[in-house]
N, C-alpha and C. Protein backbone atom coordinates (compact mmCIF):
# COMPACT_ATOMS: atom_id res chain seq x y z
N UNK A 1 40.54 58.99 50.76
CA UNK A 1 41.23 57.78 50.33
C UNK A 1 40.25 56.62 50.23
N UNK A 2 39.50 56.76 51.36
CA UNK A 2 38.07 55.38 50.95
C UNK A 2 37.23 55.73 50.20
N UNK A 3 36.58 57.02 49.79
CA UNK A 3 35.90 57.38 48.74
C UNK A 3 36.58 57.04 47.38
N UNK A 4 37.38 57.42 47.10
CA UNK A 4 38.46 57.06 45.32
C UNK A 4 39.47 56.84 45.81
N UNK A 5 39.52 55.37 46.02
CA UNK A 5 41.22 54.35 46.56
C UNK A 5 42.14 54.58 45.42
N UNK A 6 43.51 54.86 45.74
CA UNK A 6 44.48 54.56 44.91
C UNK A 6 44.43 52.86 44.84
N UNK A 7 45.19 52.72 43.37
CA UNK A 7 45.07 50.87 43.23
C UNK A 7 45.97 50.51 44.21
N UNK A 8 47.58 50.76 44.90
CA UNK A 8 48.54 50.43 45.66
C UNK A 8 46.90 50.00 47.07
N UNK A 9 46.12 51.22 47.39
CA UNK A 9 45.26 50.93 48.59
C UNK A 9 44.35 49.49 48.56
N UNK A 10 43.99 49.69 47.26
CA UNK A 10 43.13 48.50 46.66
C UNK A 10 43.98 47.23 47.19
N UNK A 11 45.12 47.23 46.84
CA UNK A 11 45.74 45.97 46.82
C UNK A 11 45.93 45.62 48.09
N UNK A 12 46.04 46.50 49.27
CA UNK A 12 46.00 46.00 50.59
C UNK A 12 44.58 45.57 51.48
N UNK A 13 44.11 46.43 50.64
CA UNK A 13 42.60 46.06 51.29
C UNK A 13 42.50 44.22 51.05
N UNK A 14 43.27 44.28 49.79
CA UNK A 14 42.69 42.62 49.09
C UNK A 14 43.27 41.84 49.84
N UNK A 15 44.43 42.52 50.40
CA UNK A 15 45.60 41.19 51.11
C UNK A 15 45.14 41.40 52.60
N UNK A 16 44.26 42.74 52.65
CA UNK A 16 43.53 42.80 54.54
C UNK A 16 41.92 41.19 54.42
N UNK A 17 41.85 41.70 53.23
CA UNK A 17 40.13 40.49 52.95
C UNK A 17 40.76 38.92 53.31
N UNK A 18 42.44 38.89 52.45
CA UNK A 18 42.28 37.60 51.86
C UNK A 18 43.38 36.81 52.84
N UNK A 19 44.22 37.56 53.40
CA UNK A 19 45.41 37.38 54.69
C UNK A 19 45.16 37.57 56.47
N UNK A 20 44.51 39.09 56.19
CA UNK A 20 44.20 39.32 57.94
C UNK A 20 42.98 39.01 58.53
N UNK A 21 41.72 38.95 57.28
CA UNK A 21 40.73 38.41 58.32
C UNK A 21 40.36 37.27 58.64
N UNK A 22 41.46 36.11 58.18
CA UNK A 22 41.17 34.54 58.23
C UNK A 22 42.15 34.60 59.67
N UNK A 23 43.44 35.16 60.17
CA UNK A 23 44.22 35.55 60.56
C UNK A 23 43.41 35.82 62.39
N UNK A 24 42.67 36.56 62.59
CA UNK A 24 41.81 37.36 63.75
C UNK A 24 41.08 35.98 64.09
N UNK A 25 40.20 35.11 63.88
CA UNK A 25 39.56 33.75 64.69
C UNK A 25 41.05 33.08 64.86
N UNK A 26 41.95 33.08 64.43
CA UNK A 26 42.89 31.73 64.93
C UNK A 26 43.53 32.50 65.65
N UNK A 27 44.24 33.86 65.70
CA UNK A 27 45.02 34.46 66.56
C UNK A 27 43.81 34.30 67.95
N UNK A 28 42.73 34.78 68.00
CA UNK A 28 41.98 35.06 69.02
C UNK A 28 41.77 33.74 70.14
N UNK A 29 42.08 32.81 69.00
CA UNK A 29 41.80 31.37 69.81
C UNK A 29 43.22 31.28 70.14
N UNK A 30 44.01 31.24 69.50
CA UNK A 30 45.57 31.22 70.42
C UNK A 30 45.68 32.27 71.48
N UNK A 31 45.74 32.85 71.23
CA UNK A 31 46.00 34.07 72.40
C UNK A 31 45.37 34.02 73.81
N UNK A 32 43.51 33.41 73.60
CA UNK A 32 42.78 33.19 74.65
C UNK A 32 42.90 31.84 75.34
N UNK A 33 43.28 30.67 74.82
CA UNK A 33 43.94 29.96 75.39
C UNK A 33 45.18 29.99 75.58
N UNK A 34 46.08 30.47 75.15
CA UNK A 34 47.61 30.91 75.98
C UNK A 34 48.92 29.68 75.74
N UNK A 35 49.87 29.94 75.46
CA UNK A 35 50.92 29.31 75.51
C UNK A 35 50.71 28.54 74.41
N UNK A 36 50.30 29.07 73.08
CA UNK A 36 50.07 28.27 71.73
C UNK A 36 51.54 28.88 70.91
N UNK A 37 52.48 28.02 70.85
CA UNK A 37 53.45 27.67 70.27
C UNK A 37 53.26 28.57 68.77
N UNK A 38 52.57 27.23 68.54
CA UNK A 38 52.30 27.39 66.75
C UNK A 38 51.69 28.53 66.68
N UNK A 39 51.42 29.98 67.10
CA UNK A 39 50.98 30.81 66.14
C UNK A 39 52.49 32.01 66.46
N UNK A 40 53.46 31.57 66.55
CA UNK A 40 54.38 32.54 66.46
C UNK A 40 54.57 32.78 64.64
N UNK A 41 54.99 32.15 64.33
CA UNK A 41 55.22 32.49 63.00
C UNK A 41 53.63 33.21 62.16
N UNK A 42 52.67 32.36 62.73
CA UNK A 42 51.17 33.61 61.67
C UNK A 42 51.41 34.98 62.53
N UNK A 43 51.97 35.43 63.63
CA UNK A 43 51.68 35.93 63.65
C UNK A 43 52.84 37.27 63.85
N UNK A 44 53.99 36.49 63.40
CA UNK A 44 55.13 37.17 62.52
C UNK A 44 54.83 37.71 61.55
N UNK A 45 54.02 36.84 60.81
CA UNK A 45 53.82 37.12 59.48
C UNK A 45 52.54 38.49 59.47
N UNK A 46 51.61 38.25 59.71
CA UNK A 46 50.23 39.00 60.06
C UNK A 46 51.04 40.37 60.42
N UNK A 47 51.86 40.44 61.90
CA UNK A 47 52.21 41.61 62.43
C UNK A 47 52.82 42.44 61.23
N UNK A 48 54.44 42.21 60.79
CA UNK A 48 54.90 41.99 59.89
C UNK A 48 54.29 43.16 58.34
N UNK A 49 53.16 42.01 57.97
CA UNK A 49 52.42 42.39 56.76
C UNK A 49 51.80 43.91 57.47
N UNK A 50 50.97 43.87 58.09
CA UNK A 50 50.16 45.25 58.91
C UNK A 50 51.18 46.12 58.78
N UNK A 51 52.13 46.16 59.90
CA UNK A 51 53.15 47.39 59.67
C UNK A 51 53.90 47.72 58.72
N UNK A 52 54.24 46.96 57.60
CA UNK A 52 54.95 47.58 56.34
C UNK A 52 53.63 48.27 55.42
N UNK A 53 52.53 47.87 55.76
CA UNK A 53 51.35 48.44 55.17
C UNK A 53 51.23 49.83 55.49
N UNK A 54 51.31 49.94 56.81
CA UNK A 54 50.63 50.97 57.10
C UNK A 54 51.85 52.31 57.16
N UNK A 55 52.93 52.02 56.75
CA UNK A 55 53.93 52.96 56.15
C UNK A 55 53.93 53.83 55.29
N UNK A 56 53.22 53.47 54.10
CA UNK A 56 53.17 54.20 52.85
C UNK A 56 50.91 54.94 52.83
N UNK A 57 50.48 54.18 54.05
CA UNK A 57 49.57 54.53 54.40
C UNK A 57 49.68 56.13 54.74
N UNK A 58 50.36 55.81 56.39
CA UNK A 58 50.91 56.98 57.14
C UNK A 58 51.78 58.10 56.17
N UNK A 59 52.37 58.06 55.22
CA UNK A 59 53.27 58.80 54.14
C UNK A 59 52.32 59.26 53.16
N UNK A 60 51.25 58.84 52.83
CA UNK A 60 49.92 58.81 52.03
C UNK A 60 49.07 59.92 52.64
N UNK A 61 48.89 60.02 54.09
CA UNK A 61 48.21 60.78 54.94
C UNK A 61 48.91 61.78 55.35
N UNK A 62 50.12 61.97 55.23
CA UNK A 62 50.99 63.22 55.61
C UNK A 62 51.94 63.85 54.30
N UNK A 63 51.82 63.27 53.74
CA UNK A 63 52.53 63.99 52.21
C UNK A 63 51.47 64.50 51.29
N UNK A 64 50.81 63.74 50.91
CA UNK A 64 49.70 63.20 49.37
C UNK A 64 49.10 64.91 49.90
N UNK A 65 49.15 65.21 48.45
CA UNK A 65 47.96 66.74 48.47
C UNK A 65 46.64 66.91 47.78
N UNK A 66 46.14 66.39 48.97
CA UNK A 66 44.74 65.92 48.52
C UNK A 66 43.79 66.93 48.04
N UNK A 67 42.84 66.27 46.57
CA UNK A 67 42.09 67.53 46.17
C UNK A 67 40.67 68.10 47.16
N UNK A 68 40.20 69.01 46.67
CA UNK A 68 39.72 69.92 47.85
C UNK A 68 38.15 69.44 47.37
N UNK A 69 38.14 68.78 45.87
CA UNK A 69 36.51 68.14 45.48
C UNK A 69 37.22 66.96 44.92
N UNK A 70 36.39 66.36 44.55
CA UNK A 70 35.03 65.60 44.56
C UNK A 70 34.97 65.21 46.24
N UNK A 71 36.19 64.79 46.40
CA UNK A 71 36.47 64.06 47.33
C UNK A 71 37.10 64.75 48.62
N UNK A 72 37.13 65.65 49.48
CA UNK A 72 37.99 66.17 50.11
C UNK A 72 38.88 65.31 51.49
N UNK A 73 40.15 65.55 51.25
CA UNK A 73 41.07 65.02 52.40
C UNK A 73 41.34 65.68 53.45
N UNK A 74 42.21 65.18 53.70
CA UNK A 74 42.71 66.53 55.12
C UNK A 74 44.02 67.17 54.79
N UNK A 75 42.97 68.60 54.85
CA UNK A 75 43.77 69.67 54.12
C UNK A 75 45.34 70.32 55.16
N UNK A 76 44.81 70.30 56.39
CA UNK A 76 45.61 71.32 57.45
C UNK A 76 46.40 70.19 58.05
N UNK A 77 47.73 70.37 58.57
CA UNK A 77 48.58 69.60 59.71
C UNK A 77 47.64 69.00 60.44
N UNK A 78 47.09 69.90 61.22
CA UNK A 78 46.16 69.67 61.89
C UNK A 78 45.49 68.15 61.63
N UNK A 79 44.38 68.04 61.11
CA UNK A 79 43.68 67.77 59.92
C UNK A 79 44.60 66.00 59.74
N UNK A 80 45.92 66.37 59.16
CA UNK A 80 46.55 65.38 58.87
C UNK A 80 47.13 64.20 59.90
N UNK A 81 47.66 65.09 61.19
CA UNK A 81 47.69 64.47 62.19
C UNK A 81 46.48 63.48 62.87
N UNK A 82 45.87 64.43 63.23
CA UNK A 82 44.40 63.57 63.62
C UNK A 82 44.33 62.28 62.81
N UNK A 83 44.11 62.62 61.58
CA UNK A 83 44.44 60.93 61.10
C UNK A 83 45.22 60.38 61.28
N UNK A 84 46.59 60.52 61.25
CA UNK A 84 47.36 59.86 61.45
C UNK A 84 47.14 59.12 63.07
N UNK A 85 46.69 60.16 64.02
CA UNK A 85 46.64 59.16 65.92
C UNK A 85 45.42 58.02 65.00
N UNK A 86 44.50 58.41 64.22
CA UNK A 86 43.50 57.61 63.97
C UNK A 86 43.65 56.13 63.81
N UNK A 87 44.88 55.71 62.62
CA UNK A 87 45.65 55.15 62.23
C UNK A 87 46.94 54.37 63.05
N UNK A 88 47.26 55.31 63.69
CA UNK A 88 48.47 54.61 64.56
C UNK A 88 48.05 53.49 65.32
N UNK A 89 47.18 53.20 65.88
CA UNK A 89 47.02 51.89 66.43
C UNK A 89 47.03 50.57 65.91
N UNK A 90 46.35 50.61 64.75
CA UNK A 90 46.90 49.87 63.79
C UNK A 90 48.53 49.33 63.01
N UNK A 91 49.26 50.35 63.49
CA UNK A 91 50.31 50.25 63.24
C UNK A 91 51.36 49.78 65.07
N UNK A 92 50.42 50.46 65.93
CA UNK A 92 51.59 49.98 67.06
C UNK A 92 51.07 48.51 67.75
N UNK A 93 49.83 48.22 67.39
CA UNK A 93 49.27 46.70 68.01
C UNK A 93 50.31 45.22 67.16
N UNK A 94 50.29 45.77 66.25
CA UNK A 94 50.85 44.76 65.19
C UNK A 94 52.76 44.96 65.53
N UNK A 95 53.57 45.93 65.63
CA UNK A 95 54.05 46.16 66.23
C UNK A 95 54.88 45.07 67.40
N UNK A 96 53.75 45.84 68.54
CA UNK A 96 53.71 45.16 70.03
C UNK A 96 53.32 43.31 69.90
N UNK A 97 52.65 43.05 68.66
CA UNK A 97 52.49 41.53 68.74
C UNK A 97 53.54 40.95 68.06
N UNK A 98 54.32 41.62 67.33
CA UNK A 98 55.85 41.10 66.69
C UNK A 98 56.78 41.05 68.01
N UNK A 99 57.04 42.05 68.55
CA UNK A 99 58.16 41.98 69.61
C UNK A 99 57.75 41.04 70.59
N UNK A 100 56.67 40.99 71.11
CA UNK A 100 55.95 39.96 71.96
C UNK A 100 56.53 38.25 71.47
N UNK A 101 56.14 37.91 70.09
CA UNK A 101 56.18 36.64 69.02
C UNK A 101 58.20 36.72 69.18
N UNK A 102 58.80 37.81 69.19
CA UNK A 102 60.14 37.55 68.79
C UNK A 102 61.18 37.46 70.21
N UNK A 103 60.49 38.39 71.48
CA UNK A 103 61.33 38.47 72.41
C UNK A 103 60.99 37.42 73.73
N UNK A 104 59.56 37.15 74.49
CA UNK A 104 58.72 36.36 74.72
C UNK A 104 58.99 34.93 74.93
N UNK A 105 59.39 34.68 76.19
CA UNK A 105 59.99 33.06 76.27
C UNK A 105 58.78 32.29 76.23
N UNK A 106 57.82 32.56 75.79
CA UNK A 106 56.31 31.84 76.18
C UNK A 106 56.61 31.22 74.27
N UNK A 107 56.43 32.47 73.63
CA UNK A 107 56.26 31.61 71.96
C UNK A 107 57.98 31.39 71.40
N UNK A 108 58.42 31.77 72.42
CA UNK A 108 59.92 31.33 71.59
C UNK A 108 59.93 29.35 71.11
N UNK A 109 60.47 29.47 70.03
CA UNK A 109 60.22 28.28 69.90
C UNK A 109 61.85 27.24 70.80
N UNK A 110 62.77 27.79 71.07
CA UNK A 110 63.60 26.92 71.59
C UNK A 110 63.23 27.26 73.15
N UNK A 111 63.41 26.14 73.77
CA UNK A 111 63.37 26.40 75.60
C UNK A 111 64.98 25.93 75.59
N UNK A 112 64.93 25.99 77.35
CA UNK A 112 65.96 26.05 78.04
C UNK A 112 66.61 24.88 77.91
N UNK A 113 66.31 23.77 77.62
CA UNK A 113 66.16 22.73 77.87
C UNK A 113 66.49 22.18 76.36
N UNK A 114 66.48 22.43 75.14
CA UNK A 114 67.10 22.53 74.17
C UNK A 114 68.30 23.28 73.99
N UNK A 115 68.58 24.24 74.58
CA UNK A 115 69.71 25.35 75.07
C UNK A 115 70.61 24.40 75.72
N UNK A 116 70.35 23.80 76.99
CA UNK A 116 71.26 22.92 77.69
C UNK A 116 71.87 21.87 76.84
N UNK A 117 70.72 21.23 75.86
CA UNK A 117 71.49 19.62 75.33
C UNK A 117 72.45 20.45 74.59
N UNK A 118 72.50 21.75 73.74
CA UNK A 118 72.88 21.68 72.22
C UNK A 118 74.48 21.80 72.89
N UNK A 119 74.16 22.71 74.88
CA UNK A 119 75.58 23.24 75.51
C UNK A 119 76.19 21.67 75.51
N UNK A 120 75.83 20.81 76.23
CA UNK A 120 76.37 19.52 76.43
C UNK A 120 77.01 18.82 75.03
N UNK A 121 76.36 19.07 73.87
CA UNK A 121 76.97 18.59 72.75
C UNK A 121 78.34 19.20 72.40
N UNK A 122 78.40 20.11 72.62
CA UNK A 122 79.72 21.08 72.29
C UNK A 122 80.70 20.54 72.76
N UNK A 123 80.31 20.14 73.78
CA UNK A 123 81.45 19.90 75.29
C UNK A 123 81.77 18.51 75.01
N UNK A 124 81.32 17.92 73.75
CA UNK A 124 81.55 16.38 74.25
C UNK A 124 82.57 16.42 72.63
């Protein structure tokens, strides 16, 4: 597949150049200083983009019947699997940083304390 890319591959690579690697210095600086609000949504988005990518990736690597020259793939289950654990991390990090961004009282963007006024408004 990296030797002769399908164009669908091409096009993610372009949106990995032109979306995820500007994406990795600002996540890295949020993350290492801690309790940064503002990168829930990049990194909704980032997580998000990665895992719908790597769907038709993973379906690409376990369906697609790859030729045996110029270029050879992986011919056996075997073979196919292995790539696929290769791959999966990529797919469960991005994942684990969505549920983190969505469940996570640290980047949630409402606190408790917005929760309380909106209860008190009701009541009045």
């Amino acid at each position: 597949m990296m030797l002769a890319p399908p164009e669908w591959f091409k096009s993610f690579i372009f949106c990995e150049a032109l979306l995820q690697t500007p994406f990795f210095p600002i996540a890295a600086y949020a993350f290492l200083k801690g309790g940064c609000k503002w990168i829930r949504t990049p990194a909704i988005v980032y997580s998000t983009h990665v895992a719908t990518t790597l769907v038709p990736i993973l379906a690409h690597v376990l369906f697609y019947q790859f030729p045996e020259e110029p270029h050879p793939g992986p011919q056996t289950p075997q073979e196919r699997w292995l790539l696929v654990s290769i791959y999966a991390p990529y797919l469960l990090i991005p994942v684990l940083i969505l549920l983190t961004m969505l469940m996570s009282s640290t980047y949630n963007p409402t606190s408790k304390s917005v929760n309380t006024s909106a209860k008190s408004k009701k009541r009045n």
